[in-house]
PDB file of N, CA and C in Angstrom:
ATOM      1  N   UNK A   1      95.294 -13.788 195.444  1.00  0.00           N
ATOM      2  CA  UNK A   1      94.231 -13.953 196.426  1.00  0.00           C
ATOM      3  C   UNK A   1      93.089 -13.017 196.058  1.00  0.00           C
ATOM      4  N   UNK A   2      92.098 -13.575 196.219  1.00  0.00           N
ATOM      5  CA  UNK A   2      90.771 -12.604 195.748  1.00  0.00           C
ATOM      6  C   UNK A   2      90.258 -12.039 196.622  1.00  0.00           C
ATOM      7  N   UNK A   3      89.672 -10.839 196.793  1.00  0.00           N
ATOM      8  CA  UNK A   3      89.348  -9.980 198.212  1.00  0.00           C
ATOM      9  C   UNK A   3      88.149 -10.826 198.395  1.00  0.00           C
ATOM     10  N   UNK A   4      87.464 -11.543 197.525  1.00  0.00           N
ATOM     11  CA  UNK A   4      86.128 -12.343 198.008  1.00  0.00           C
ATOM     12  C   UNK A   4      86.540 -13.168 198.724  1.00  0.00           C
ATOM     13  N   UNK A   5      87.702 -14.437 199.065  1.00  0.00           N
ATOM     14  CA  UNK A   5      88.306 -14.890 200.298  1.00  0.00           C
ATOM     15  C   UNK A   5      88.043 -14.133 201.715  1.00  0.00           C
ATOM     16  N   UNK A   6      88.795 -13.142 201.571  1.00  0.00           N
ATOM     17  CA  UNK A   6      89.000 -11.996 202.780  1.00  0.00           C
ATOM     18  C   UNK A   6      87.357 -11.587 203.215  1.00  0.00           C
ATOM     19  N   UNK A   7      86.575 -11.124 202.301  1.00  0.00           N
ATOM     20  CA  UNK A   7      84.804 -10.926 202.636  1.00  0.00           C
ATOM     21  C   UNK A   7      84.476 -12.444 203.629  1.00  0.00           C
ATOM     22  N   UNK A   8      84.522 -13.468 202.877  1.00  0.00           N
ATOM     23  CA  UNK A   8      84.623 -15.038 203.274  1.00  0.00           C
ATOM     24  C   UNK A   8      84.485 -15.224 204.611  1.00  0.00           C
ATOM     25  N   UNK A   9      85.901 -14.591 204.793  1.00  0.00           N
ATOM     26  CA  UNK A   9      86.662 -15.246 206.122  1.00  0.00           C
ATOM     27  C   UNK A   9      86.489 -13.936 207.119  1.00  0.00           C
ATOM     28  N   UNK A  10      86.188 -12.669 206.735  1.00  0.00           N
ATOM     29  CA  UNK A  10      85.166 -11.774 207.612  1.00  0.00           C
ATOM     30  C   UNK A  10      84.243 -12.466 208.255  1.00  0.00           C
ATOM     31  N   UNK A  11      82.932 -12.555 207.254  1.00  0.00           N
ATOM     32  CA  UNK A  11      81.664 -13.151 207.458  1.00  0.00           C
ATOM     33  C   UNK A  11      81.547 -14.197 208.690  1.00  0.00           C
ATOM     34  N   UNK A  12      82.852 -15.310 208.215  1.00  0.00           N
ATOM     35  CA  UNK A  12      82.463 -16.668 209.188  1.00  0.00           C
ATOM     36  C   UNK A  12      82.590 -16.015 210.550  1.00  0.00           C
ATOM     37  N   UNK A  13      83.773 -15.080 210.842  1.00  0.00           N
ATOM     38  CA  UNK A  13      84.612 -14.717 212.054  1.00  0.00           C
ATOM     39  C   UNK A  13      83.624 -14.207 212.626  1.00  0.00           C
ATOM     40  N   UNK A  14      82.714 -13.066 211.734  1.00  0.00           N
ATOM     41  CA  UNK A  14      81.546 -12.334 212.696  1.00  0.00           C
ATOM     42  C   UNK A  14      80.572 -13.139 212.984  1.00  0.00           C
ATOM     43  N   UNK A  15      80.006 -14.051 212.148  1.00  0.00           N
ATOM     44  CA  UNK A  15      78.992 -15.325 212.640  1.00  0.00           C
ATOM     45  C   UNK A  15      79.070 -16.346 213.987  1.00  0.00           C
ATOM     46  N   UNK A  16      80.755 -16.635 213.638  1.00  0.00           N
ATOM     47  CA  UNK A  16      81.066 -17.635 214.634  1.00  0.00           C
ATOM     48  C   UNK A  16      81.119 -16.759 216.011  1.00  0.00           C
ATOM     49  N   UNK A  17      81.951 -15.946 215.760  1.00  0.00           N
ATOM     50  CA  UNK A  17      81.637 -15.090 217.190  1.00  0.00           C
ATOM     51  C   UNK A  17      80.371 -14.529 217.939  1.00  0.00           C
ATOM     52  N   UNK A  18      79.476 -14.355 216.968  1.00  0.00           N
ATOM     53  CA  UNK A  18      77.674 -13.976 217.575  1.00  0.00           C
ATOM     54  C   UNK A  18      77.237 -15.323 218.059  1.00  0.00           C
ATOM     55  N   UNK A  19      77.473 -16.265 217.525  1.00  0.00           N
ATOM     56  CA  UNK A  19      77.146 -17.727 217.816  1.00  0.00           C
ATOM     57  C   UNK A  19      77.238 -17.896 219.162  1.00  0.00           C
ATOM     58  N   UNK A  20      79.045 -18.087 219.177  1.00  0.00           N
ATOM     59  CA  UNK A  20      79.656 -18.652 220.533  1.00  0.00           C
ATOM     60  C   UNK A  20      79.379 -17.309 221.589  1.00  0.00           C
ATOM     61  N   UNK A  21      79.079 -16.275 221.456  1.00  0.00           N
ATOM     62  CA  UNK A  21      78.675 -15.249 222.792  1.00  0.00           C
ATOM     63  C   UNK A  21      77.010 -15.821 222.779  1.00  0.00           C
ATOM     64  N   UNK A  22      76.851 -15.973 221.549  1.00  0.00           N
ATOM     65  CA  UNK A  22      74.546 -16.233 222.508  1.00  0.00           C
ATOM     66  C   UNK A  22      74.873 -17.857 222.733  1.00  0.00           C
ATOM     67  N   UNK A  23      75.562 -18.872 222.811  1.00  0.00           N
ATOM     68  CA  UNK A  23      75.885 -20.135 223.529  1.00  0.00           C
ATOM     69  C   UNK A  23      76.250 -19.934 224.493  1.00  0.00           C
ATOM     70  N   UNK A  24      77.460 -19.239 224.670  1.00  0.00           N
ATOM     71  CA  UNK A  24      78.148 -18.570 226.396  1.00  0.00           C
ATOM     72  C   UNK A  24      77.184 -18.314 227.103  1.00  0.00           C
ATOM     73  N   UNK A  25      76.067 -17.269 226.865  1.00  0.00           N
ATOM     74  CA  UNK A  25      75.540 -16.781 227.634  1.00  0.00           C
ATOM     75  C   UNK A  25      74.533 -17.229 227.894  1.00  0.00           C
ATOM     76  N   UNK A  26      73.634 -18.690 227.170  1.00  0.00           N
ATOM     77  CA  UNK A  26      73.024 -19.808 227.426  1.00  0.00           C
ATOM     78  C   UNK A  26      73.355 -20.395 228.024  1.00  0.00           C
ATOM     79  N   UNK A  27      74.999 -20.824 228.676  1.00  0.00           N
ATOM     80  CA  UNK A  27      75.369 -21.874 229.365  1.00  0.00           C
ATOM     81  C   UNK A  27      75.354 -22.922 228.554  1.00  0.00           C
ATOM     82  N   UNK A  28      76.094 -22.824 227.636  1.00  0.00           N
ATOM     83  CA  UNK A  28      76.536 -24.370 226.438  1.00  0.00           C
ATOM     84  C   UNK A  28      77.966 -23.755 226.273  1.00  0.00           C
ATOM     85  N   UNK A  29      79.060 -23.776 226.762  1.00  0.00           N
ATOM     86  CA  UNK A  29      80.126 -23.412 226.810  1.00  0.00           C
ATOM     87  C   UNK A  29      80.774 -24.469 225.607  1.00  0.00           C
ATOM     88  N   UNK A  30      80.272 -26.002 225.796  1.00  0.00           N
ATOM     89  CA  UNK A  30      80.945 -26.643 225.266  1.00  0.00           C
ATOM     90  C   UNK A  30      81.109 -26.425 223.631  1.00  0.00           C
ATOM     91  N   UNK A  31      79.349 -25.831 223.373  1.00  0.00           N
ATOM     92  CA  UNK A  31      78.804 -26.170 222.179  1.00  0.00           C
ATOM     93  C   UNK A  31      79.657 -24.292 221.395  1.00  0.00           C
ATOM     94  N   UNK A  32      79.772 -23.779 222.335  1.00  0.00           N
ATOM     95  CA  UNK A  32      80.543 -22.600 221.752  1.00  0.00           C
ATOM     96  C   UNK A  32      81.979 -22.572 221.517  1.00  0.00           C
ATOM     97  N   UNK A  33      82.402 -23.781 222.156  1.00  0.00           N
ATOM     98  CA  UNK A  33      83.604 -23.894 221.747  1.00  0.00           C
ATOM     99  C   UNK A  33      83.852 -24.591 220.522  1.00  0.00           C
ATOM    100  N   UNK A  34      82.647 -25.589 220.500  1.00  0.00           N
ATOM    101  CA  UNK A  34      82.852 -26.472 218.976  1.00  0.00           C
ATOM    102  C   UNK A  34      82.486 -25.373 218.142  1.00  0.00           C
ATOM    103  N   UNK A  35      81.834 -24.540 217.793  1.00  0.00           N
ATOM    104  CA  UNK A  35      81.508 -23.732 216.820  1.00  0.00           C
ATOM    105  C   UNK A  35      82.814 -23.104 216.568  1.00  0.00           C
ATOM    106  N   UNK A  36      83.369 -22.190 217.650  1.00  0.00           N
ATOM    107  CA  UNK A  36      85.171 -21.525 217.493  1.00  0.00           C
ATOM    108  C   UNK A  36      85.612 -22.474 216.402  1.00  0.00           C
ATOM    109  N   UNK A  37      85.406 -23.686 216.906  1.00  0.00           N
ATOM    110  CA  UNK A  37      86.751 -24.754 216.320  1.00  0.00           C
ATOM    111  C   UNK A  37      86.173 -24.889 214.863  1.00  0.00           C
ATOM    112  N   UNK A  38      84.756 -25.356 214.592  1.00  0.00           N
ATOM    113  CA  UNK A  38      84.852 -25.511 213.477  1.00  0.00           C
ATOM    114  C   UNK A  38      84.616 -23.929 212.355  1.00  0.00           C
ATOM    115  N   UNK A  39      84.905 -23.250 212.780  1.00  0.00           N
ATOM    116  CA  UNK A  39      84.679 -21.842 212.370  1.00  0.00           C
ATOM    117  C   UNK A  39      86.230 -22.066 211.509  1.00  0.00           C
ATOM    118  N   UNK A  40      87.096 -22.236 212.564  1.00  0.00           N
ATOM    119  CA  UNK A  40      88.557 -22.187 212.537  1.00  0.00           C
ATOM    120  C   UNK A  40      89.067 -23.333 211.141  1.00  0.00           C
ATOM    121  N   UNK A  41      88.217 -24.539 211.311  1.00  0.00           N
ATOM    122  CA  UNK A  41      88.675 -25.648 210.614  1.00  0.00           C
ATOM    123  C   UNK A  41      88.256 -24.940 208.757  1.00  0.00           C
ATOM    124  N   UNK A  42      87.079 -24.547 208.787  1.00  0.00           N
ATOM    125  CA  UNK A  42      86.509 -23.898 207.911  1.00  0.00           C
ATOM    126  C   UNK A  42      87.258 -23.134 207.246  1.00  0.00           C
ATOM    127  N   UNK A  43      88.095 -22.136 208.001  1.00  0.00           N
ATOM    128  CA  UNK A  43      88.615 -20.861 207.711  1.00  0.00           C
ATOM    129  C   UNK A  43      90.116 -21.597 206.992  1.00  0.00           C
ATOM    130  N   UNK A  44      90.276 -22.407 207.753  1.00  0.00           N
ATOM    131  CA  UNK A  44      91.971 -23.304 207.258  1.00  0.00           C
ATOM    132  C   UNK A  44      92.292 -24.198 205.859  1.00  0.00           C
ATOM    133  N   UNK A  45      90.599 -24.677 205.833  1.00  0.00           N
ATOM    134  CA  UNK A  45      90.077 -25.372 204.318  1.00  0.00           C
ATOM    135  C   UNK A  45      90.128 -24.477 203.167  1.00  0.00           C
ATOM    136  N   UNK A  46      89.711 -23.202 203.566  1.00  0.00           N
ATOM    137  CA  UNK A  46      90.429 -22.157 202.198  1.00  0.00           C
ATOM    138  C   UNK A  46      91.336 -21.612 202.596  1.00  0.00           C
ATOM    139  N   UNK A  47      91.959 -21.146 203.334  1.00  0.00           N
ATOM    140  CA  UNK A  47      93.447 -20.795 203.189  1.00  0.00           C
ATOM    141  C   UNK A  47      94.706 -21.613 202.784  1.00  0.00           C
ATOM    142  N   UNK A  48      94.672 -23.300 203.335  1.00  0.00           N
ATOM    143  CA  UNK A  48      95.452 -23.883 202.931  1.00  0.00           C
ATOM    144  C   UNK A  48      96.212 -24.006 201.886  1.00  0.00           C
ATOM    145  N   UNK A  49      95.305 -23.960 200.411  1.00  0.00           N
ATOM    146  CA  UNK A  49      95.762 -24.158 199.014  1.00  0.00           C
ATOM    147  C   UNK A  49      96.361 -22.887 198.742  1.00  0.00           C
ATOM    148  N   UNK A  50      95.772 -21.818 199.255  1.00  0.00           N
ATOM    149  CA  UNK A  50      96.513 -20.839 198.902  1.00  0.00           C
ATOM    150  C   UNK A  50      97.981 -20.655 199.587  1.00  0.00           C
ATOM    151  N   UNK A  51      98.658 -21.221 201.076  1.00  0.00           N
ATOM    152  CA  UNK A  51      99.673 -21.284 201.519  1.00  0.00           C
ATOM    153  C   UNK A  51     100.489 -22.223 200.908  1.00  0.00           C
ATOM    154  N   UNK A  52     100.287 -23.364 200.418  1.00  0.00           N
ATOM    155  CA  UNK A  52     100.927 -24.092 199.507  1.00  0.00           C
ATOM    156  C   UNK A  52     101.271 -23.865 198.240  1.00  0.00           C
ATOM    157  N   UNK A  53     100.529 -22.447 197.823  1.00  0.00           N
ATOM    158  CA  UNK A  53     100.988 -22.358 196.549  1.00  0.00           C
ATOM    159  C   UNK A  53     102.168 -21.196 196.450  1.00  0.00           C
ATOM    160  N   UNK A  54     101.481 -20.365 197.741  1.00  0.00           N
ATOM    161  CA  UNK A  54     102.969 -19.570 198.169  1.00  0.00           C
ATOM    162  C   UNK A  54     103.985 -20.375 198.172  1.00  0.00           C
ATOM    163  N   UNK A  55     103.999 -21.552 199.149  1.00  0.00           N
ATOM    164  CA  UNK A  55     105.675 -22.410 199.393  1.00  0.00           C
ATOM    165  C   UNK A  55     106.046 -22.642 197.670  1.00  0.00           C
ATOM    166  N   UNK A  56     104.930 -23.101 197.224  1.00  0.00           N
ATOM    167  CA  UNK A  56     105.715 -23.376 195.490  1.00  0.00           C
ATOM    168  C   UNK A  56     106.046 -22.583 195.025  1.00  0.00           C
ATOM    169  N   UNK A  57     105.840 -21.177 194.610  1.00  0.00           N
ATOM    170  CA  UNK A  57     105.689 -20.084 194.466  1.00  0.00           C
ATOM    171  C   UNK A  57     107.603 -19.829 195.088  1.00  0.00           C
ATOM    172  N   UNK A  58     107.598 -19.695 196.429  1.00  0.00           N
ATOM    173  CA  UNK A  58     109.107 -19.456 197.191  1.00  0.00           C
ATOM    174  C   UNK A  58     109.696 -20.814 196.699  1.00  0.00           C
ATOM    175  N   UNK A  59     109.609 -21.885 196.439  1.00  0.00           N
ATOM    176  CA  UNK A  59     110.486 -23.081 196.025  1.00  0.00           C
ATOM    177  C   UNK A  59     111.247 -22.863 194.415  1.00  0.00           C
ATOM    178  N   UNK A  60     110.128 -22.493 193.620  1.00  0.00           N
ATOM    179  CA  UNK A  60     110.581 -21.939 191.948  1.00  0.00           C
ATOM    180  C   UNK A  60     111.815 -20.334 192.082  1.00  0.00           C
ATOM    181  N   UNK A  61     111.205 -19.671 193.309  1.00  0.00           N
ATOM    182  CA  UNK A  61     111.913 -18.772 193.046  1.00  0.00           C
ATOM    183  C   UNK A  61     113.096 -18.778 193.019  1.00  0.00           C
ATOM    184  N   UNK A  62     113.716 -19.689 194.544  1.00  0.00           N
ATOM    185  CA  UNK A  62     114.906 -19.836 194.930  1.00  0.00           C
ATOM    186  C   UNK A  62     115.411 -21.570 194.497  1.00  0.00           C
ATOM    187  N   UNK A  63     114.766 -21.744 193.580  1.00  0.00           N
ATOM    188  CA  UNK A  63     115.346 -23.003 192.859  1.00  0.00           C
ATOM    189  C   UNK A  63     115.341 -24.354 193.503  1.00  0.00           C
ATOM    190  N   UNK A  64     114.982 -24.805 194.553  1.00  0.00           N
ATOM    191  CA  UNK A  64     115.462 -25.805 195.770  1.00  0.00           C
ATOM    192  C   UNK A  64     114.490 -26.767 195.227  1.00  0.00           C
TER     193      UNK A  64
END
């Protein structure tokens, strides 16, 4: 895993969160919640490949 991931997935977390508090406090609750979510969907699009390569990674080890 490259610490530039981890910078990555800092960045979005502090963005998405300044976002959805100045929406909250506009009264767009809804529109701060879609931002959470796609913050989240974002964050899952690069982590994924890397959790799958762990399971392969644990599958070679223990032979299965």
């Amino acid at each position: 895993m490259d610490i530039d991931l981890i910078f990555r997935i800092a960045a979005v977390g502090i963005l998405v969160s300044v976002v959805s508090q100045v929406l909250k406090h506009s009264g767009r609750e809804e529109l701060a919640f879609l931002t959470s979510l796609a913050g989240l969907v974002l964050v899952l699009f690069w982590v994924v490949p890397f959790i799958s390569e762990l399971f392969d990674a644990i599958k070679k080890m223990f032979s299965l």
